[in-house]
Protein backbone atom coordinates (compact mmCIF):
# COMPACT_ATOMS: atom_id res chain seq x y z
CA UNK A 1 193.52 -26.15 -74.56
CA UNK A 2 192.15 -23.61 -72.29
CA UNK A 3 191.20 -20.75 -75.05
CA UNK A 4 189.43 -23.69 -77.16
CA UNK A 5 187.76 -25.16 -74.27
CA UNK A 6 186.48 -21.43 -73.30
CA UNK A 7 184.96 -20.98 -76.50
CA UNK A 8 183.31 -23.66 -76.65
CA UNK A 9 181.70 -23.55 -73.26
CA UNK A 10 180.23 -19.59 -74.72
CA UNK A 11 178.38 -22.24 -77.42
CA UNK A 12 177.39 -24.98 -74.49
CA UNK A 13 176.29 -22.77 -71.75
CA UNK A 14 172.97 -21.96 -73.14
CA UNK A 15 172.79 -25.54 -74.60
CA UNK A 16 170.31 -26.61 -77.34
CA UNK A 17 169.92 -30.16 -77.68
CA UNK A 18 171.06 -31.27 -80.68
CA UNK A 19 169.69 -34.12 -83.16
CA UNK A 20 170.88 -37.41 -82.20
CA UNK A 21 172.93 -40.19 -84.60
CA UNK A 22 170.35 -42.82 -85.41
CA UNK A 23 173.58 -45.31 -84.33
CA UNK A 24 174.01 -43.65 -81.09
CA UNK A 25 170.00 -43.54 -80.07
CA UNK A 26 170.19 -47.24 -78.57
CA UNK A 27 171.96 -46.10 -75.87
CA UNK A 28 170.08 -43.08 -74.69
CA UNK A 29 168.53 -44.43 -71.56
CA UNK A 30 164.34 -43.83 -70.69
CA UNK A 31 164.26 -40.28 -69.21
CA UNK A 32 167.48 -38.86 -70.36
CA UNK A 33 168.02 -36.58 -73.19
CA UNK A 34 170.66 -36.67 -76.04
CA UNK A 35 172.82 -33.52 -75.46
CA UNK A 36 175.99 -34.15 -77.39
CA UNK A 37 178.49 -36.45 -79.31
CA UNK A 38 182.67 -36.12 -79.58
CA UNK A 39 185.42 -38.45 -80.15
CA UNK A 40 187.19 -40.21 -83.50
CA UNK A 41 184.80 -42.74 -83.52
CA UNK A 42 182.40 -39.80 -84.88
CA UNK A 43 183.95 -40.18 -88.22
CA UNK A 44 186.13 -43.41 -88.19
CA UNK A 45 185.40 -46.86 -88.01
CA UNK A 46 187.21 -47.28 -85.11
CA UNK A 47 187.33 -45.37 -82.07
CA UNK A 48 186.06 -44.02 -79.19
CA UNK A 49 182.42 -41.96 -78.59
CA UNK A 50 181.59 -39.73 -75.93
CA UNK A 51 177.67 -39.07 -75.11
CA UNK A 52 176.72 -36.17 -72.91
CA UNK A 53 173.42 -36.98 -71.74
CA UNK A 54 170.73 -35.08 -69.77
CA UNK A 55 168.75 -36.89 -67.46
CA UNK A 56 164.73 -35.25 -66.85
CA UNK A 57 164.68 -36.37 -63.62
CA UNK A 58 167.72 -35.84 -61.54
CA UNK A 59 169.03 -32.32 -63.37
CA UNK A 60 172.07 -31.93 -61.17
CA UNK A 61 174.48 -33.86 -63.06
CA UNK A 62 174.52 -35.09 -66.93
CA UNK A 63 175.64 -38.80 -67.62
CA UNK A 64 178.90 -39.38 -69.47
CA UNK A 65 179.00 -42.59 -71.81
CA UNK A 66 181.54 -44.17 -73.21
CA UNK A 67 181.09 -46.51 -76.70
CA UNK A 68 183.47 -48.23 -77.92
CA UNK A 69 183.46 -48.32 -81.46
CA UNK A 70 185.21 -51.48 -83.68
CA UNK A 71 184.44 -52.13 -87.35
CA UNK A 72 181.64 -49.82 -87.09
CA UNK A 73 180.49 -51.73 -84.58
CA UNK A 74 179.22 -50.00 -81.21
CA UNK A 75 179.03 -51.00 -77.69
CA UNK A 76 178.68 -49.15 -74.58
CA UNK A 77 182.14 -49.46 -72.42
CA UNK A 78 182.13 -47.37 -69.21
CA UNK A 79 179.86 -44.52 -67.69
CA UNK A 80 179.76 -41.62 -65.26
CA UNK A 81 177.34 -39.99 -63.60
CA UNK A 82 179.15 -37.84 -61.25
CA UNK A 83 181.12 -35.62 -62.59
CA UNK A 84 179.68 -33.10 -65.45
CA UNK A 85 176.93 -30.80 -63.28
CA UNK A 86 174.16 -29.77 -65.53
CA UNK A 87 173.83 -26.00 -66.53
CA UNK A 88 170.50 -25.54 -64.93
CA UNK A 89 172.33 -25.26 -61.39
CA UNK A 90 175.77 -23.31 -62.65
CA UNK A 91 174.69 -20.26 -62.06
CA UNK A 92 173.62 -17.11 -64.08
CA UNK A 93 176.56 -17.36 -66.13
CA UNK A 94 177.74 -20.85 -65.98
CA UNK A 95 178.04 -23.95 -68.06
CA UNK A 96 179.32 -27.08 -68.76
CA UNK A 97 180.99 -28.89 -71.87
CA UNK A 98 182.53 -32.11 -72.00
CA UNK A 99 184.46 -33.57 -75.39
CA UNK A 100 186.49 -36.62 -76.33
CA UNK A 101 189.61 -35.37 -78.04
CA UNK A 102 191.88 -37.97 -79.42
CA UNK A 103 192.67 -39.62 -76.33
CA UNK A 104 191.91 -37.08 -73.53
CA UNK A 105 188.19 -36.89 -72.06
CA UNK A 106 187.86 -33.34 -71.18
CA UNK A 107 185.52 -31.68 -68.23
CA UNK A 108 185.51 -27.89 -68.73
CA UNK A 109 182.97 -25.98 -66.01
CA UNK A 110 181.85 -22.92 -64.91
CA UNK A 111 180.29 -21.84 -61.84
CA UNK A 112 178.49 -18.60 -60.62
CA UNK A 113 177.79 -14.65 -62.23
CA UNK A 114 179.81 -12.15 -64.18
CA UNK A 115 180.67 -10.44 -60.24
CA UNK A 116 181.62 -13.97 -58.83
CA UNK A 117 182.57 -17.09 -60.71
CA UNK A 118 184.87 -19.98 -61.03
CA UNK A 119 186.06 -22.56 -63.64
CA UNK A 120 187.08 -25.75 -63.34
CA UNK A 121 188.60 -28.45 -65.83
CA UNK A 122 189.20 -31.75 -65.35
CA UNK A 123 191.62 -34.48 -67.92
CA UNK A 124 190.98 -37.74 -68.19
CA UNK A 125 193.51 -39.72 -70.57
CA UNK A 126 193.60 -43.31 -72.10
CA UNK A 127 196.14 -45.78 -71.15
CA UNK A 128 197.49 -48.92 -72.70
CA UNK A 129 195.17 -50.69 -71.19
CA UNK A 130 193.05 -48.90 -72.94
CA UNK A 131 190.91 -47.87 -70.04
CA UNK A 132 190.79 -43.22 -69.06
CA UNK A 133 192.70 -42.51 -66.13
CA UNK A 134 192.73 -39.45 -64.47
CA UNK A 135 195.29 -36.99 -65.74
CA UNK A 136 194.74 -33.18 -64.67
CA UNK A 137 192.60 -31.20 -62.84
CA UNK A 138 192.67 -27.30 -62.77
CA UNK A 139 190.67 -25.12 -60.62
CA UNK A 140 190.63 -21.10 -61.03
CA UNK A 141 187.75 -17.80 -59.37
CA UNK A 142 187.44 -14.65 -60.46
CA UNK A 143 185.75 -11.55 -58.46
CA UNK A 144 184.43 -9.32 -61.73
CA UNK A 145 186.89 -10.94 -64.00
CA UNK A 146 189.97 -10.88 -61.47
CA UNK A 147 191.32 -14.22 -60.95
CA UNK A 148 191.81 -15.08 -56.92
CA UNK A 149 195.13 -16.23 -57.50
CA UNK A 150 195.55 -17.90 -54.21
CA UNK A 151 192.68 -20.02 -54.88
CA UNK A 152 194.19 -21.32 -57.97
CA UNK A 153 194.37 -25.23 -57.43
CA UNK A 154 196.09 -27.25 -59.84
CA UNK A 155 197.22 -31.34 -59.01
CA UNK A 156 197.90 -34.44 -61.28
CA UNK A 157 197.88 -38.23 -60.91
CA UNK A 158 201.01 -38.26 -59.69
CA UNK A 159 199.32 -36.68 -55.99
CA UNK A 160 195.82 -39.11 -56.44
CA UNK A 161 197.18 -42.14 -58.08
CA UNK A 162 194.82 -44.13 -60.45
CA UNK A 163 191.68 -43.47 -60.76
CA UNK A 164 189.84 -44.24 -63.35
CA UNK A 165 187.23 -42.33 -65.39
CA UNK A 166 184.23 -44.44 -64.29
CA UNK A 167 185.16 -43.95 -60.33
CA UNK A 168 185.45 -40.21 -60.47
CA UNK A 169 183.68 -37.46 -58.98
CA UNK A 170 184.97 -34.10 -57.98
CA UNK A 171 185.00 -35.16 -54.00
CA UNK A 172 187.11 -38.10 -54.69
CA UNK A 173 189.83 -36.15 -56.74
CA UNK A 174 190.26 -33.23 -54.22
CA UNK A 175 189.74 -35.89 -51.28
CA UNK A 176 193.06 -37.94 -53.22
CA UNK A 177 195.25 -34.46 -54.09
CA UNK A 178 195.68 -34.03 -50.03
CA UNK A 179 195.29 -30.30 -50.84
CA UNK A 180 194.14 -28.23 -47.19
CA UNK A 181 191.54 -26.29 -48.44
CA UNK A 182 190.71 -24.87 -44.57
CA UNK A 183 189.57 -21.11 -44.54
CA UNK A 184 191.40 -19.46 -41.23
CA UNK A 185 188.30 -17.28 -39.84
CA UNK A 186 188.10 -15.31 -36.48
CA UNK A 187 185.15 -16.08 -34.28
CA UNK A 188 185.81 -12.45 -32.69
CA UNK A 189 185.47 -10.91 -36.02
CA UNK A 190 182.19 -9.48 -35.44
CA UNK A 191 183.75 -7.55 -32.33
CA UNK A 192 186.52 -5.55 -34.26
CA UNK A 193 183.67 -3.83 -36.23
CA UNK A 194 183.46 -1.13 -33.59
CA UNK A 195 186.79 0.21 -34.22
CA UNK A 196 186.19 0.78 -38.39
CA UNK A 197 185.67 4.20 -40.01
CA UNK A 198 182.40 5.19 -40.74
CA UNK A 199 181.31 3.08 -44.15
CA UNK A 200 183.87 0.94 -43.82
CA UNK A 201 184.17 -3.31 -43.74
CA UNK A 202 186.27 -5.65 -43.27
CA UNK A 203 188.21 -7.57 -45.77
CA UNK A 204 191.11 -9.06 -44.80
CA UNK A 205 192.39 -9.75 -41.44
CA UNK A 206 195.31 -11.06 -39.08
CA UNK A 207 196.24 -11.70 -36.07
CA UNK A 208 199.16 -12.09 -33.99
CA UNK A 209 201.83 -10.08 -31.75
CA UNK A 210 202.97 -6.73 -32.97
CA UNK A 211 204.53 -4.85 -31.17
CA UNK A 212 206.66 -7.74 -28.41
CA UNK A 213 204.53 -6.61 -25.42
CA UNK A 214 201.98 -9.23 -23.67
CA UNK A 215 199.26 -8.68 -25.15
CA UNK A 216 199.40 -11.10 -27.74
CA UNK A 217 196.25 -10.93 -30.01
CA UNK A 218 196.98 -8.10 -31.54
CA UNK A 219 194.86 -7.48 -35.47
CA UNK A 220 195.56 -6.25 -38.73
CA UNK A 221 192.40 -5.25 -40.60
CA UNK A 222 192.03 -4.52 -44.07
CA UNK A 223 188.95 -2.61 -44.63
CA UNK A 224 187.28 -1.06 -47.57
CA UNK A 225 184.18 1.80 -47.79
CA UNK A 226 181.31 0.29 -48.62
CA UNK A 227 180.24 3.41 -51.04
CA UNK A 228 183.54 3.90 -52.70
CA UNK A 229 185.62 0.35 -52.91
CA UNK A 230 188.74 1.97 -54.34
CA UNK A 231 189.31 3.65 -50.56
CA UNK A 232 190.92 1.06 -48.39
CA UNK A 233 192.79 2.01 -45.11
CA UNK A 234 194.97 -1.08 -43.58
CA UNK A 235 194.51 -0.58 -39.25
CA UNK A 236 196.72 -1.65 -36.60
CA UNK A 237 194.47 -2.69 -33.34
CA UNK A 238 196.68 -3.26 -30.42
CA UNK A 239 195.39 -5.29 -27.49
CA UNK A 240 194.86 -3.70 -24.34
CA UNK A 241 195.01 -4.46 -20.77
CA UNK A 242 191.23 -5.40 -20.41
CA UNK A 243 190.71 -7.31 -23.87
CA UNK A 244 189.94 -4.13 -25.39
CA UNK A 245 191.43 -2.93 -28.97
CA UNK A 246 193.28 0.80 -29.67
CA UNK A 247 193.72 1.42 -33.10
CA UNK A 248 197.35 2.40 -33.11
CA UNK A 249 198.23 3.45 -36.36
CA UNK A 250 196.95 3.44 -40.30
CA UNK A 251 198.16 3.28 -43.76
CA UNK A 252 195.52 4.80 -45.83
CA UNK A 253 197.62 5.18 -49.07
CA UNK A 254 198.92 1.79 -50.04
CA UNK A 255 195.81 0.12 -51.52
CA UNK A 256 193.66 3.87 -52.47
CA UNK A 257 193.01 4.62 -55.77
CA UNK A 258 190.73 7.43 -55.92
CA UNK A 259 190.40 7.64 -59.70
CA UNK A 260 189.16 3.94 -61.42
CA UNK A 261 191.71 1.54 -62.49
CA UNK A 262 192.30 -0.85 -65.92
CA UNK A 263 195.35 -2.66 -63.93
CA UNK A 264 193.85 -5.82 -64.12
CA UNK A 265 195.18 -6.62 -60.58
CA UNK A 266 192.33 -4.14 -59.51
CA UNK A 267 188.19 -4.92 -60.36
CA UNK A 268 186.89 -2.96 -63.37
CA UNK A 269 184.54 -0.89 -60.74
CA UNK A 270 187.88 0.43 -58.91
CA UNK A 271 188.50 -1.73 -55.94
CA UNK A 272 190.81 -4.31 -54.80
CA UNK A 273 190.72 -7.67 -55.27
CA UNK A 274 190.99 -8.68 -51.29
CA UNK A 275 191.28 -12.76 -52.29
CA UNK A 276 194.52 -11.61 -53.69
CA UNK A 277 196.13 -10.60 -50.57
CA UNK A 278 197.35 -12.53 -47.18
CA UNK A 279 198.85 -10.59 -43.99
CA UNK A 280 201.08 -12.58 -41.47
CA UNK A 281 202.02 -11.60 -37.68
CA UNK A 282 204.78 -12.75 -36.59
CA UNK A 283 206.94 -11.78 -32.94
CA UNK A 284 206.71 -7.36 -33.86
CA UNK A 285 206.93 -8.35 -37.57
CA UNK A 286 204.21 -8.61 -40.13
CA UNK A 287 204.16 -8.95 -44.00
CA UNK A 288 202.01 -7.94 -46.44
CA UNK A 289 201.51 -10.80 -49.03
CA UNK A 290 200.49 -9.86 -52.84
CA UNK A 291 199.88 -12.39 -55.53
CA UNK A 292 199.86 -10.37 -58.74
CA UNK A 293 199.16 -11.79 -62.36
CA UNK A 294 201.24 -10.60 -65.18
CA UNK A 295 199.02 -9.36 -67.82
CA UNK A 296 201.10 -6.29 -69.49
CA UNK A 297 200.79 -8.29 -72.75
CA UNK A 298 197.08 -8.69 -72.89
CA UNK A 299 194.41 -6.19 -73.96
CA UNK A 300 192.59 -5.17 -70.91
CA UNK A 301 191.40 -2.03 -72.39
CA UNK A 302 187.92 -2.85 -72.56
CA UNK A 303 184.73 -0.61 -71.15
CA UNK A 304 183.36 -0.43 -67.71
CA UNK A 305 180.62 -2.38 -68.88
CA UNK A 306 182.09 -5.12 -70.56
CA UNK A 307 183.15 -8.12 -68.26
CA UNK A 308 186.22 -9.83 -69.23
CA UNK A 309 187.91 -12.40 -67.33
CA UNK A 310 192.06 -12.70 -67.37
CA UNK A 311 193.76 -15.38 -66.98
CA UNK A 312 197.55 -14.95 -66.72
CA UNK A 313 200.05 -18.46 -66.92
CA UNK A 314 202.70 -16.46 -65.19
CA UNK A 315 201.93 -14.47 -61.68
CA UNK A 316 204.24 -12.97 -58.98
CA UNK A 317 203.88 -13.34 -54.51
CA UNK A 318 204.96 -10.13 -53.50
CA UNK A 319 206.26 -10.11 -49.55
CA UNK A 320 206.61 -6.69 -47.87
CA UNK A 321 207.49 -7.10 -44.16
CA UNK A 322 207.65 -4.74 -41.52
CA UNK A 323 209.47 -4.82 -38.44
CA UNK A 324 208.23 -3.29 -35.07
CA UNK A 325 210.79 -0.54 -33.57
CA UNK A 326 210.23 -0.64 -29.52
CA UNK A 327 212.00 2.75 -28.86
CA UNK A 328 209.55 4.71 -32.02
CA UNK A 329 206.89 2.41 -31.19
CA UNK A 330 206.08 2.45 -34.63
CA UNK A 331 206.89 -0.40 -37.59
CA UNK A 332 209.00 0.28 -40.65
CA UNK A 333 209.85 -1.44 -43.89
CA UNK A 334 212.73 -3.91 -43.15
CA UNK A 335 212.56 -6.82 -46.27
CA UNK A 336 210.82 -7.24 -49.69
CA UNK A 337 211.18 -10.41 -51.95
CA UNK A 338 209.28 -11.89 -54.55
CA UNK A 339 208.42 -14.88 -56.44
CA UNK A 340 207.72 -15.78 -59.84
CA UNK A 341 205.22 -18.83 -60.89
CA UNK A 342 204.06 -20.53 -63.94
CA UNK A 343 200.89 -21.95 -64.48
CA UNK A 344 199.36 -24.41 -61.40
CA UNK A 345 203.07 -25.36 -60.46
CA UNK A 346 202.78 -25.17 -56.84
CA UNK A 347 206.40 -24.15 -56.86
CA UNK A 348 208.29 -21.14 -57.76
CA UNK A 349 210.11 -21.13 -61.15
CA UNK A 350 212.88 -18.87 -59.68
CA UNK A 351 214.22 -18.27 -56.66
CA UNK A 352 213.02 -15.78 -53.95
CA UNK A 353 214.27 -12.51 -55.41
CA UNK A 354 215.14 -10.57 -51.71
CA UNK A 355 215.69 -7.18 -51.00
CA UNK A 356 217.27 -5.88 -47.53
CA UNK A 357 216.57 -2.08 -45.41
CA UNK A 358 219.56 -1.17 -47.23
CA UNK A 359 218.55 -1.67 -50.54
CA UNK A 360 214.70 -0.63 -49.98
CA UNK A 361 215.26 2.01 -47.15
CA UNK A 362 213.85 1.90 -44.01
CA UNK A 363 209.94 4.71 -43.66
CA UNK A 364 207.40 4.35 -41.32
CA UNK A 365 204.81 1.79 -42.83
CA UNK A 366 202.29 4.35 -42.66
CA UNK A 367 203.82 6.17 -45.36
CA UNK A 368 204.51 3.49 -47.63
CA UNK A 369 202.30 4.03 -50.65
CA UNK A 370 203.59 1.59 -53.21
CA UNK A 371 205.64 -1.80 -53.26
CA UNK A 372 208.99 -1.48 -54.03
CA UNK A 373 209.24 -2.32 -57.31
CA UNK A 374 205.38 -2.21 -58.67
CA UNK A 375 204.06 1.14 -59.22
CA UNK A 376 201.45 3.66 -61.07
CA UNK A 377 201.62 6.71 -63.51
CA UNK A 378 200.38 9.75 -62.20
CA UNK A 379 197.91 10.73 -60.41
CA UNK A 380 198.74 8.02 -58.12
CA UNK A 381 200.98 9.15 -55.89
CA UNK A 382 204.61 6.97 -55.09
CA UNK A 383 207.59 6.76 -52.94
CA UNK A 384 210.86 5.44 -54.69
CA UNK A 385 214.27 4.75 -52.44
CA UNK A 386 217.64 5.54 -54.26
CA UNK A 387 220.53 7.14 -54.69
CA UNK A 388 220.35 10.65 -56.26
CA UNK A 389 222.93 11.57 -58.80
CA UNK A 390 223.93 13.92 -61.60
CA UNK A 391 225.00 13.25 -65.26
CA UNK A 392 225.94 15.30 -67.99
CA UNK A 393 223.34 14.77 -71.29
CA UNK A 394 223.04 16.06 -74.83
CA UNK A 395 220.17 17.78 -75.92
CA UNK A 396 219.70 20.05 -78.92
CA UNK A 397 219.98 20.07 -81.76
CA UNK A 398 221.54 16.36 -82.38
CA UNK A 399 220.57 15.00 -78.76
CA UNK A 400 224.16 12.91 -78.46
CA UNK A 401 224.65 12.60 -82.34
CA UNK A 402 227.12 15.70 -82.51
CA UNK A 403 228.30 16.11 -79.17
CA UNK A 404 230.88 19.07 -80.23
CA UNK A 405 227.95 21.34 -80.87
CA UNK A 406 225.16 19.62 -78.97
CA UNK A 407 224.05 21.77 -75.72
CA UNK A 408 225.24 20.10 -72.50
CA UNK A 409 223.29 19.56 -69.57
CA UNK A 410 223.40 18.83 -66.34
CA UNK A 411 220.31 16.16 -65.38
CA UNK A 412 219.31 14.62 -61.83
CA UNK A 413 218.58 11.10 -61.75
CA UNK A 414 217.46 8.52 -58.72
CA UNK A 415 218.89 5.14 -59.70
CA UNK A 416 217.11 2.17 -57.56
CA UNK A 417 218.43 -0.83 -56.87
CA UNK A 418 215.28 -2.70 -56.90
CA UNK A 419 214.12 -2.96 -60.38
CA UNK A 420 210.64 -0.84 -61.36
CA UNK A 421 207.75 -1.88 -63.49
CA UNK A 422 205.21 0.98 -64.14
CA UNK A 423 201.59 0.53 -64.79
CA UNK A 424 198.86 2.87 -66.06
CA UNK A 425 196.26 4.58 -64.54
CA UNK A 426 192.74 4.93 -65.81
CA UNK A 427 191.15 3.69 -69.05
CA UNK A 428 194.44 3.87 -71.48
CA UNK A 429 193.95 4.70 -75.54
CA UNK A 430 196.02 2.34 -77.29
CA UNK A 431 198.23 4.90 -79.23
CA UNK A 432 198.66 7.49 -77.31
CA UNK A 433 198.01 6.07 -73.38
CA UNK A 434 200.19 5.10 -70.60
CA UNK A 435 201.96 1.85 -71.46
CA UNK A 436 203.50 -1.15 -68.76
CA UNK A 437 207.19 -0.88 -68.33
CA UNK A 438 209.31 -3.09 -66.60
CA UNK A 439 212.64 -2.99 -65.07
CA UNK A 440 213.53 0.34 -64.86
CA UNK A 441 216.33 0.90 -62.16
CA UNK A 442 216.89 4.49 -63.29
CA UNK A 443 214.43 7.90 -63.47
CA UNK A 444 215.40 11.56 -64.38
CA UNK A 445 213.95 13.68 -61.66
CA UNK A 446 212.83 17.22 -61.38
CA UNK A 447 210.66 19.22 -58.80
CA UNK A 448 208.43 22.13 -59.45
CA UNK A 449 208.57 23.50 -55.60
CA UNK A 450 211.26 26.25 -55.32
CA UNK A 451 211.79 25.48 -51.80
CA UNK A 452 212.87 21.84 -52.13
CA UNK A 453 216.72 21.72 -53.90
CA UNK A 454 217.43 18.13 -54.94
CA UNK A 455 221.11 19.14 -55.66
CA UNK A 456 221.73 18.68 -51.91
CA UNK A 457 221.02 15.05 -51.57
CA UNK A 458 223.55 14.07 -54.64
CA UNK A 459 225.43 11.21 -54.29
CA UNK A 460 222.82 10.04 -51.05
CA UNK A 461 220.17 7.33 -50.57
CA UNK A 462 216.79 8.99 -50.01
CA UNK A 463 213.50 8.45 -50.23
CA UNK A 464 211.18 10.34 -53.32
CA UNK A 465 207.57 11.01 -52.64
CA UNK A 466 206.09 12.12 -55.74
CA UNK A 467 204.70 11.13 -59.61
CA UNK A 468 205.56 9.11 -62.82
CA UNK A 469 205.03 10.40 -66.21
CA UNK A 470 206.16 8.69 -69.41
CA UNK A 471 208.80 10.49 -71.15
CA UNK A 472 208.34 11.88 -74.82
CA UNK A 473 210.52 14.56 -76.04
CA UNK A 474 214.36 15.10 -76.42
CA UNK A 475 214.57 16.79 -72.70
CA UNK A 476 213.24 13.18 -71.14
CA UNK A 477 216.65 11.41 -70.80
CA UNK A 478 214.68 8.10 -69.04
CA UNK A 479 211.62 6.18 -70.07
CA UNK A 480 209.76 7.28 -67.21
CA UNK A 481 210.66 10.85 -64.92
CA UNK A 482 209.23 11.28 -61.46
CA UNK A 483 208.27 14.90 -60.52
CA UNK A 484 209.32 15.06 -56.99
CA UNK A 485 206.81 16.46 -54.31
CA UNK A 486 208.75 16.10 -51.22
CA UNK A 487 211.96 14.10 -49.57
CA UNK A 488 210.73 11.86 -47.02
């Protein structure tokens, strides 16, 4: 329903009026317009008719009417007037449409500009009673065609109850779905501003205590330059004695991506999507929390100037915590987990998937420049924790197929035991470029600098700070190899 709904809104949104059934001018009202006509009683001689209707004098919202329709005979049976907003006030790019489809009134709307919009769509269905009940309601935004997925609403009748069709307005519905829409802000906001980098702004925020001392308003900003959006540095302000804030430490490498992006989690002009990420405090413990939208099937590969807005059913929450270490005074990774989600279902399909220091390794948080299991091709730079081995593999001239005469070699490989996916960097061409792949718990390594010897860590967990590059040739004995710049 969604993909026909959206094209038919690109039709509506710059809305003609169309020519109106002689049957169906009767119950046009004095100052409203005819806009447009849907339901089975269009074409049979029984059935329902929806009229979208403009009205000249109040533009903010169009009427809906409801005609009944019995032997060919018409009568009105139950209006709205609160529900479908007129274009006029959507927005640069918004719109309205509203249709009668068998038995399901549908609302579809669209609010705001190609930087900043959001859609909403609202289901209405008929009962035995024959009377429309409310059924649905779905609620996405998108920042340049990004989808906030934390603002994703979604609720049913089963959290309003009844309502029916004639009694609705967009109030009433979210007012009934008991949904806490409250926006945490920080009145003192204004006052951490003197502790950013040059060019820089705030994004995202926390507060809480950090590091167990007692001081307890200590802040995690998230800050982005204002010239080049895809530099972000995360900050650790620690409260001091007189109220004052030190910033402690900084992770400058986690959300940077000094080269533009077409991962889809990212805007099309390079930067983060901010509304996509949550920190928490917690007693020396924070976590970093990540809702990310699966889009590795779709084709994203579009220009810098075209404006395309994703929408992807299935999305992950990503939660990297860090725990404070008293003696280092510093924090380190300590648990990762994710979720999976479908849809609006505001609960997880699967369970938490959880990962432990042992399993993800334990590096200052400063360092961390990826999450554990969601990283980039090269140039972008990533740490992987794992346990270095060797194996013997075939090369030349069968590659395995004749392994009496096949050359034998002797390969390194880090094997994780968080599973990988790998996403491309930079606008991708669809033959040749990077492509997404997922699950990877094993990568050949190698390392161009003569003074580092991987052969010495065999057979130990360590960390790998270095790059990803798709295999392609008989010598690649993974999908993906990481060239190894350094042993953390």
């Amino acid at each position: 329903m969604r993909t026909l709904l959206f094209v038919l809104f690109i039709f509506s949104s710059g809305f003609v009026f169309a020519q109106i059934p002689t049957a169906l001018k009767q119950f046009v009202p004095k100052n409203y317009e005819f806009k447009d006509a849907s339901g089975p009683g269009m074409k049979a001689a029984t059935g329902d008719i929806l009229l979208v209707l403009h009205d000249k004098e109040d533009p903010d919202f169009d009427a809906l009417l409801v005609l009944r329709k019995t032997n060919n005979k018409i009568e009105k049976f139950i209006e709205n007037f609160s529900l479908m907003m007129n274009a006029q006030i959507l927005g640069t790019s918004g719109g309205s449409y509203a249709s009668l489809e068998d038995n399901n009134i549908i609302i579809y709307t669209r609010i705001g500009s190609n930087s900043s919009q959001s859609t909403i769509e609202i289901n209405f269905k008929k009962a035995a009673d024959r009377n429309y009940y409310f059924d649905a309601y779905q609620s996405t935004s998108f920042q340049y065609g990004v989808e906030d997925l934390f603002k994703r609403i979604g609720f049913n009748h089963k959290q309003t109850g009844k309502i029916k069709f004639e009694e609705a307005s967009e109030d009433l519905l979210l007012k009934k779905s008991k949904i806490d829409f409250k926006v945490e802000a920080d009145p003192a906001l204004e006052a951490y501003k003197k502790y950013l980098p040059k060019a820089y702004e705030i994004a995202v925020f926390a507060k809480g205590d950090l590091n167990l001392d007692d001081y307890k308003n200590d802040v995690i900003l998230g800050v982005k330059n204002s010239n080049h959006s895809e530099l972000v540095q995360l900050l650790i302000l620690l409260q001091q004695r007189d109220g004052s804030y030190k910033v402690t430490t900084k992770n400058e490498v986690l959300f940077t991506f000094k080269n533009a992006v077409s991962d889809p989690n990212f805007l099309n002009v390079g930067g983060l999507n901010f509304n996509n990420i949550k920190i928490v405090i917690k007693n020396g413990f924070f976590t970093i929390e990540r809702r990310i939208g699966d889009y590795s099937n779709q084709d994203y590969e579009k220009s810098e100037d075209d404006f395309q807005q994703l929408y992807s059913d299935h999305f992950f929450h990503q939660y990297y915590t860090f725990k404070y270490d008293i003696s280092l005074k510093d924090w380190f990774t300590y648990r990762y987990g994710f979720e999976s989600y479908q849809g609006y279902n505001p609960n997880p399909i699967k369970k938490v998937n959880q990962y432990t220091e042992s399993q993800i390794g334990k590096i200052a948080w400063s360092k961390v420049n990826n999450f554990p299991d969601y990283c980039f091709y090269e140039p972008k730079t990533s740490a992987l924790y794992g346990t270095i081995i060797e194996k013997i593999q075939y090369e030349e001239p069968g590659y395995g197929k004749s392994p009496k005469t096949d050359k034998k070699v002797y390969v390194l490989f880090l094997q994780t035991e968080v599973p990988v996916q790998i996403y491309p960097l930079g606008r991708q061409d669809k033959e040749t470029g990077d492509r997404v792949i997922k699950n990877l718990k094993e990568f050949q390594i190698y390392t161009t600098n003569k003074n580092l010897d991987l052969k010495k860590y065999k057979n130990q967990k360590v960390w790998l700070e270095g790059i990803l590059q798709k295999g392609g040739n008989g010598h690649h004995h993974t999908p993906v190899l990481k060239e190894v710049k350094k042993v953390l």
